[in-house]
C-alpha atoms as a PDB file:
ATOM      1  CA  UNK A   1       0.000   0.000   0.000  1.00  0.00           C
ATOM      2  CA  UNK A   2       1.478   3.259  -1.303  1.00  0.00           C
ATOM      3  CA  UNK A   3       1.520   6.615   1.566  1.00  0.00           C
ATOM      4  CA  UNK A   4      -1.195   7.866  -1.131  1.00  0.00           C
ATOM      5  CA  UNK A   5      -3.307   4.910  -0.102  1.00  0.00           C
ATOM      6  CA  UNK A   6      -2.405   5.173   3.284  1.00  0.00           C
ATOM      7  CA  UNK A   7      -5.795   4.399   5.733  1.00  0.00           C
ATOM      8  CA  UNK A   8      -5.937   7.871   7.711  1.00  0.00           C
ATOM      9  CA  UNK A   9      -7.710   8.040  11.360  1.00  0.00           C
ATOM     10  CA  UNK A  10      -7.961  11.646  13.406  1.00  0.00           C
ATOM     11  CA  UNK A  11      -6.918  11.185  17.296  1.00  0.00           C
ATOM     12  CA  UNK A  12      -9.628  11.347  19.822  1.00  0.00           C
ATOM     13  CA  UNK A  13      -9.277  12.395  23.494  1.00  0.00           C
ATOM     14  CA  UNK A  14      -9.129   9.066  25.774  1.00  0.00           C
ATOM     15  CA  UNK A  15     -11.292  10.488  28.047  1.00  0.00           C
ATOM     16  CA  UNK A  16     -14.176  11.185  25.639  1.00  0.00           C
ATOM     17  CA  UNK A  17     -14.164   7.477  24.931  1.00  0.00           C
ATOM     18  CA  UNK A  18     -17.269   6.031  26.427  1.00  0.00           C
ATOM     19  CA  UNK A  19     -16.372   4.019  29.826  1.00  0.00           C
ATOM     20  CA  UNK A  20     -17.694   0.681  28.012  1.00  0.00           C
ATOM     21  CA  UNK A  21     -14.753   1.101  25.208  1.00  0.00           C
ATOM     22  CA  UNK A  22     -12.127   1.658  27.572  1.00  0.00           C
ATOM     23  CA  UNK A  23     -12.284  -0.784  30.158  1.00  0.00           C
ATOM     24  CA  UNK A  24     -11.588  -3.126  26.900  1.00  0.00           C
ATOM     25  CA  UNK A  25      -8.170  -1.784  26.874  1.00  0.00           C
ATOM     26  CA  UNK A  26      -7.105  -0.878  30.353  1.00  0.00           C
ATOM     27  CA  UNK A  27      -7.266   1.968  33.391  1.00  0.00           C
ATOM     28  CA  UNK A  28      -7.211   5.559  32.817  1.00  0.00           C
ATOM     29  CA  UNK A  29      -6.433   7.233  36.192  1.00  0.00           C
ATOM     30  CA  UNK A  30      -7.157  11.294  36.230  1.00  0.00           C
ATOM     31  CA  UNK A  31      -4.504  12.827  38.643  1.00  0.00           C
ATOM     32  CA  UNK A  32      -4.507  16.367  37.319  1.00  0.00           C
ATOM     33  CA  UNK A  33      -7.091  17.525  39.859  1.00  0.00           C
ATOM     34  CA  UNK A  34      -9.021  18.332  37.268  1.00  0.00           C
ATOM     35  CA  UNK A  35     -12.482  16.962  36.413  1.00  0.00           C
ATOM     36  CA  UNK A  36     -13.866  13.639  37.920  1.00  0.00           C
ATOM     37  CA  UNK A  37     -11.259  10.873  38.931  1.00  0.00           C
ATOM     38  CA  UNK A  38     -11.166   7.821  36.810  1.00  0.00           C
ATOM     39  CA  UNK A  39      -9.423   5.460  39.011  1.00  0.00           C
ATOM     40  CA  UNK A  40      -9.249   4.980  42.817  1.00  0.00           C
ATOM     41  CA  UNK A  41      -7.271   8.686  43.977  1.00  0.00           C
ATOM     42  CA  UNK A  42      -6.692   9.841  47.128  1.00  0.00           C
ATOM     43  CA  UNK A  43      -6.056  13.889  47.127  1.00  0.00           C
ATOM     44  CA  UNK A  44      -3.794  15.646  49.918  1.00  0.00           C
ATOM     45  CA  UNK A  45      -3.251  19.169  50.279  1.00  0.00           C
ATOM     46  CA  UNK A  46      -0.865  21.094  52.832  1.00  0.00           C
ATOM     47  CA  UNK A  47       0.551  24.642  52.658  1.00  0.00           C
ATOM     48  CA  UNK A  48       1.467  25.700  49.390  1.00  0.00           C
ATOM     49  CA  UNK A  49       0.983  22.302  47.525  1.00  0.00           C
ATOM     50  CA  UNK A  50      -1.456  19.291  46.601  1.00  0.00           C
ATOM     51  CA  UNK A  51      -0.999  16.179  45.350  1.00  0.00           C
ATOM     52  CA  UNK A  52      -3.030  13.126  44.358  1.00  0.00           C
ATOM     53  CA  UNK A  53      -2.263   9.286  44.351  1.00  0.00           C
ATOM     54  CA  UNK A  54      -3.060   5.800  42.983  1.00  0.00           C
ATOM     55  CA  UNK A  55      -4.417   3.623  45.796  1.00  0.00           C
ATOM     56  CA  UNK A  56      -2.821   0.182  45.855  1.00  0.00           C
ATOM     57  CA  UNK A  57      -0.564  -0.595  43.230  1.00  0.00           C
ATOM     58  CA  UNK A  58      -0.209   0.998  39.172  1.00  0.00           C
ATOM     59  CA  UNK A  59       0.378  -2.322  38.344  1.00  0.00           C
ATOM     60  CA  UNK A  60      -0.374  -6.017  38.583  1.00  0.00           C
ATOM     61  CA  UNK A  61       3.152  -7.013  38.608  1.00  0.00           C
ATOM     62  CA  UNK A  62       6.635  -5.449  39.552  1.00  0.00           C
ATOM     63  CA  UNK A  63       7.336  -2.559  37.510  1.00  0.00           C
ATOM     64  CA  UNK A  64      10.544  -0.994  35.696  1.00  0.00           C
ATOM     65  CA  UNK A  65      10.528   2.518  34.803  1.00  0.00           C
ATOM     66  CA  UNK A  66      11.616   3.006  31.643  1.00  0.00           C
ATOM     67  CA  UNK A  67      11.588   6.435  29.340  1.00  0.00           C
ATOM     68  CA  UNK A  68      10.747   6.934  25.869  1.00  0.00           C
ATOM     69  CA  UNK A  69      10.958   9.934  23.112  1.00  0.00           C
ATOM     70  CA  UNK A  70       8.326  10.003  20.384  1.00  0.00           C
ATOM     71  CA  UNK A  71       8.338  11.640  17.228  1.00  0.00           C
ATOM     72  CA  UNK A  72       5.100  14.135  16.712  1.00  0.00           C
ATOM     73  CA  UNK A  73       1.826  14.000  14.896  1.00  0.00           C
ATOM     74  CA  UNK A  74       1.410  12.751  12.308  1.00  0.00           C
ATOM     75  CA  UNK A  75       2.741   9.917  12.124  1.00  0.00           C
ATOM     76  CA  UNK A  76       2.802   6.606   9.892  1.00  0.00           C
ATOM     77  CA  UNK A  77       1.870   3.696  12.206  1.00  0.00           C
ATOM     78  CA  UNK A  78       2.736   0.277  11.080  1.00  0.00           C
ATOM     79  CA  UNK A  79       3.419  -1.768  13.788  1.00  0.00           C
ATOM     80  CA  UNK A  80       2.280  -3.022  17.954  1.00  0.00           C
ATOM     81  CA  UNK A  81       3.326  -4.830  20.785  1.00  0.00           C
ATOM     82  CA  UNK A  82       1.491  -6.152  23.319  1.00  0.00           C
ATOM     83  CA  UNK A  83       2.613  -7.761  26.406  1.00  0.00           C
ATOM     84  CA  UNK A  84       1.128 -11.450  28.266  1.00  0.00           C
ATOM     85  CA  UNK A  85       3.262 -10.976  31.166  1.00  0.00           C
ATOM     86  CA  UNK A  86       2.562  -7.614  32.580  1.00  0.00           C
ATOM     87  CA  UNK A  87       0.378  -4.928  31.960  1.00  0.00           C
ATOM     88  CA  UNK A  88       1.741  -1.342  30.902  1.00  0.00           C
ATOM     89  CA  UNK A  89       1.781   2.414  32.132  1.00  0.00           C
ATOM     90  CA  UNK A  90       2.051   5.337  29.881  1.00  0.00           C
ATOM     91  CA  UNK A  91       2.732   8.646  31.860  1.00  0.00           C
ATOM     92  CA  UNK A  92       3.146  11.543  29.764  1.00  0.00           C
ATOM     93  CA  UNK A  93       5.789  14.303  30.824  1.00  0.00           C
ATOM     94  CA  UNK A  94       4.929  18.126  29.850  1.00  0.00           C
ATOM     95  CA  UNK A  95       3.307  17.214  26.840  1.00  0.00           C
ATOM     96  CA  UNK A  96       0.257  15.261  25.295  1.00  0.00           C
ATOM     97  CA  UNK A  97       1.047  11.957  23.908  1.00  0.00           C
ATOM     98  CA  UNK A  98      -0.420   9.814  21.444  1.00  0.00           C
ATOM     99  CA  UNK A  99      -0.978   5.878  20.653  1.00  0.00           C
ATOM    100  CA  UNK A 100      -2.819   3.407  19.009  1.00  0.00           C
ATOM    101  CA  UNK A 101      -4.259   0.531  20.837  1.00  0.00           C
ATOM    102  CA  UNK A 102      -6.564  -2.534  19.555  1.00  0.00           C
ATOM    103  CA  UNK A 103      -8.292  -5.154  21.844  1.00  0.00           C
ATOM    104  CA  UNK A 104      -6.086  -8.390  22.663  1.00  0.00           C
ATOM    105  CA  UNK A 105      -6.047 -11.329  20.548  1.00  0.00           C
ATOM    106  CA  UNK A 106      -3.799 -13.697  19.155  1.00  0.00           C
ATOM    107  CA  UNK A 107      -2.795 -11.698  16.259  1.00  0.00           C
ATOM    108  CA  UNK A 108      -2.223  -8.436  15.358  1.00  0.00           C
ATOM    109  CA  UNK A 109      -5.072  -5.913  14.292  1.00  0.00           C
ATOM    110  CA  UNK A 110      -5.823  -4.242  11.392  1.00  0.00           C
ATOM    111  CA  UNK A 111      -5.053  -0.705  10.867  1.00  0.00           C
ATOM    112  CA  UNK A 112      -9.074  -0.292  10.866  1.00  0.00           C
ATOM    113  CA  UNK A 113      -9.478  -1.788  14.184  1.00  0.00           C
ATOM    114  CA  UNK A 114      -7.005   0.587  16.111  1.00  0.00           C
ATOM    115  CA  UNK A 115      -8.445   3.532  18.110  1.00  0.00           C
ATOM    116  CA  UNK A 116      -5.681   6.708  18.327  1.00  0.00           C
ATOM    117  CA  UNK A 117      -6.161   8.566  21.527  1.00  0.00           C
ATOM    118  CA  UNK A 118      -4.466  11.312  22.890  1.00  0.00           C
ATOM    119  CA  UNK A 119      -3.313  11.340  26.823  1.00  0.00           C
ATOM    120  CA  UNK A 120      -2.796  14.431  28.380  1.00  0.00           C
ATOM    121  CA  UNK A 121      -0.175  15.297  31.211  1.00  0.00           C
ATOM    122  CA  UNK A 122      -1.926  14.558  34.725  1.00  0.00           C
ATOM    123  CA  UNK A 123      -3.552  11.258  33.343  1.00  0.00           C
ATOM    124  CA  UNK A 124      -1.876   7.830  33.191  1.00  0.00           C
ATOM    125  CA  UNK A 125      -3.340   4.730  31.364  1.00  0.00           C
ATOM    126  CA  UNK A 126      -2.562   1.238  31.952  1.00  0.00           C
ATOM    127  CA  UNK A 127      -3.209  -1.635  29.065  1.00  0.00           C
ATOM    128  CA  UNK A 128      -4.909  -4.644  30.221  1.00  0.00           C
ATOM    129  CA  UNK A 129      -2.295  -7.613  29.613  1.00  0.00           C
ATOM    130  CA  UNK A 130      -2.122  -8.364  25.775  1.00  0.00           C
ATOM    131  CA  UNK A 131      -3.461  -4.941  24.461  1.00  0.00           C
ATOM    132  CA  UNK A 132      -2.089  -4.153  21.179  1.00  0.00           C
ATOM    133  CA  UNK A 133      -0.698  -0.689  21.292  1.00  0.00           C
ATOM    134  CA  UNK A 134       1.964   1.303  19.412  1.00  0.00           C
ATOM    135  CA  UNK A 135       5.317   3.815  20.738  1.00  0.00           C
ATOM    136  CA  UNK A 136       3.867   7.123  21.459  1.00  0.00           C
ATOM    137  CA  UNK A 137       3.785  10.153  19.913  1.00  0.00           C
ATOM    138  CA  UNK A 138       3.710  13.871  20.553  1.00  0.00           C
ATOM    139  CA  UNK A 139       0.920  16.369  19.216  1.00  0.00           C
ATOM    140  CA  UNK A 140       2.449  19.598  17.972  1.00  0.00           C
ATOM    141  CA  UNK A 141       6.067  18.483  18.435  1.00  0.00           C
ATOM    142  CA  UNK A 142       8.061  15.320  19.816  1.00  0.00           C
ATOM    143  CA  UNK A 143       7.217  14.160  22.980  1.00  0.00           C
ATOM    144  CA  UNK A 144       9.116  12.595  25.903  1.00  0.00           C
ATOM    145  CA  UNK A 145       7.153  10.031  27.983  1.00  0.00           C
ATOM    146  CA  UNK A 146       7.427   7.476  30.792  1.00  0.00           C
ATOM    147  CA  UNK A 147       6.296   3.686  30.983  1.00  0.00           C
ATOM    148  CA  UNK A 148       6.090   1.078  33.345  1.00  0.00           C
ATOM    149  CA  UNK A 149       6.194  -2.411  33.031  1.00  0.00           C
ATOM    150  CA  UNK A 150       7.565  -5.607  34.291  1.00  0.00           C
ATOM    151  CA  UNK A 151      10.639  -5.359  31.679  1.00  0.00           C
ATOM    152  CA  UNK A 152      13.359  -7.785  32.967  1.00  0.00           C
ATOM    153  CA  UNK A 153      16.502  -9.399  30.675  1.00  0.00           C
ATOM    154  CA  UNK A 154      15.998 -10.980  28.104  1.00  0.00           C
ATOM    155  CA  UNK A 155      12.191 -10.150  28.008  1.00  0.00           C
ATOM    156  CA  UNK A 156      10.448 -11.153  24.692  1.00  0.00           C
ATOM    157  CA  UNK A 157       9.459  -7.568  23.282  1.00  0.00           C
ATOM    158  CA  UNK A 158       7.641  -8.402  19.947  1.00  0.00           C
ATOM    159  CA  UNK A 159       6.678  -5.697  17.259  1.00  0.00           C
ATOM    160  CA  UNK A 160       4.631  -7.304  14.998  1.00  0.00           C
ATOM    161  CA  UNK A 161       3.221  -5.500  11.624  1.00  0.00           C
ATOM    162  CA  UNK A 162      -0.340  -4.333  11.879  1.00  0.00           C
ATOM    163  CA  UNK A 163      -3.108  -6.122   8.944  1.00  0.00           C
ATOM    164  CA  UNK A 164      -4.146  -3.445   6.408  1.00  0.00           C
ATOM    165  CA  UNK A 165      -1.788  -0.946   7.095  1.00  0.00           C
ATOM    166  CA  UNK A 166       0.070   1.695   7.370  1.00  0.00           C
ATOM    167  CA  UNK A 167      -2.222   3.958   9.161  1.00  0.00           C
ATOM    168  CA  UNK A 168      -1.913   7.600   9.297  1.00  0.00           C
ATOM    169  CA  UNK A 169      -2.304   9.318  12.687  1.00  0.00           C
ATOM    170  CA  UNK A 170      -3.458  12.626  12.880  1.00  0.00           C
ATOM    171  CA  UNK A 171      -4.522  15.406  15.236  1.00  0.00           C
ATOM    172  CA  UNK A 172      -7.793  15.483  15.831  1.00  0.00           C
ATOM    173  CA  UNK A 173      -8.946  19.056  14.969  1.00  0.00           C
ATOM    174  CA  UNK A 174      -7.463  18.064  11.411  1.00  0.00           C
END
């Protein structure tokens, strides 16, 4: 499939997803203070700052921490991972991110079946175990963000090409 022929989807905001499509893929936690929580928060305040916090654990597993820099919107998506053995946190820094992500299954999607949403700063999502999801990528310009997952040596990271691809990511207001 030529660029020309490319399959073109506009991002959406993750939290304007209804709450029925999302649990399919995983937790979205609201810790901007902003809006109603998503997740189970606990909010402190004290003089001169506030903060807000994940009860229990982000994940289901031990974590690593692990950093990643993304190119910008748009971008050319061809291929996911997904993981069996842990699920996985995306935490972006100062900037919106954005991903792809298709429901779990044996193989990989097809371009049509992936959903690009855009995570703002002050949110973290987690995929369920075996979510199909893509690197991130920044909005307006490239984006640093953070992950967490069970990643230990050796681990079997698999990228596998996406069915009825390449798919073309961009913003949403285009």
């Amino acid at each position: 499939m030529s660029e020309k022929e490319t399959l073109e989807k506009r991002a959406v905001e993750i939290t304007s997803l209804p709450k029925e499509v999302l649990e399919e893929y995983g937790i979205l936690y609201n810790l901007s203070g902003a809006g109603k929580d998503t997740g189970n928060i606990t909010h402190s305040e004290g003089d001169g700052w506030s903060g807000r916090e994940i009860v229990g654990a982000l994940l289901d597993t031990p974590g690593t921490l692990g950093y990643t820099q993304g190119g910008n919107l748009p971008f050319l998506f061809t291929e996911m991972e997904r993981h069996l053995h842990t699920q996985e946190a995306q935490i972006p820094l100062k900037d919106p991110i954005c991903f792809c992500m298709a429901k779990a299954g044996d193989e990989p999607p097809c371009a049509q079946e992936a959903i690009p949403v855009i995570l703002r700063p002050g949110y973290v999502f987690v995929f369920h175990r075996g979510t199909w999801h893509s690197a991130s990528h920044g909005l307006e310009k490239p984006a640093g963000y953070y992950w967490m997952a069970w990643a230990y040596y050796n681990e079997p990271t698999v990228w596998r090409p996406i069915g009825g691809g390449p798919l073309r990511v961009l913003k949403g207001e285009e």
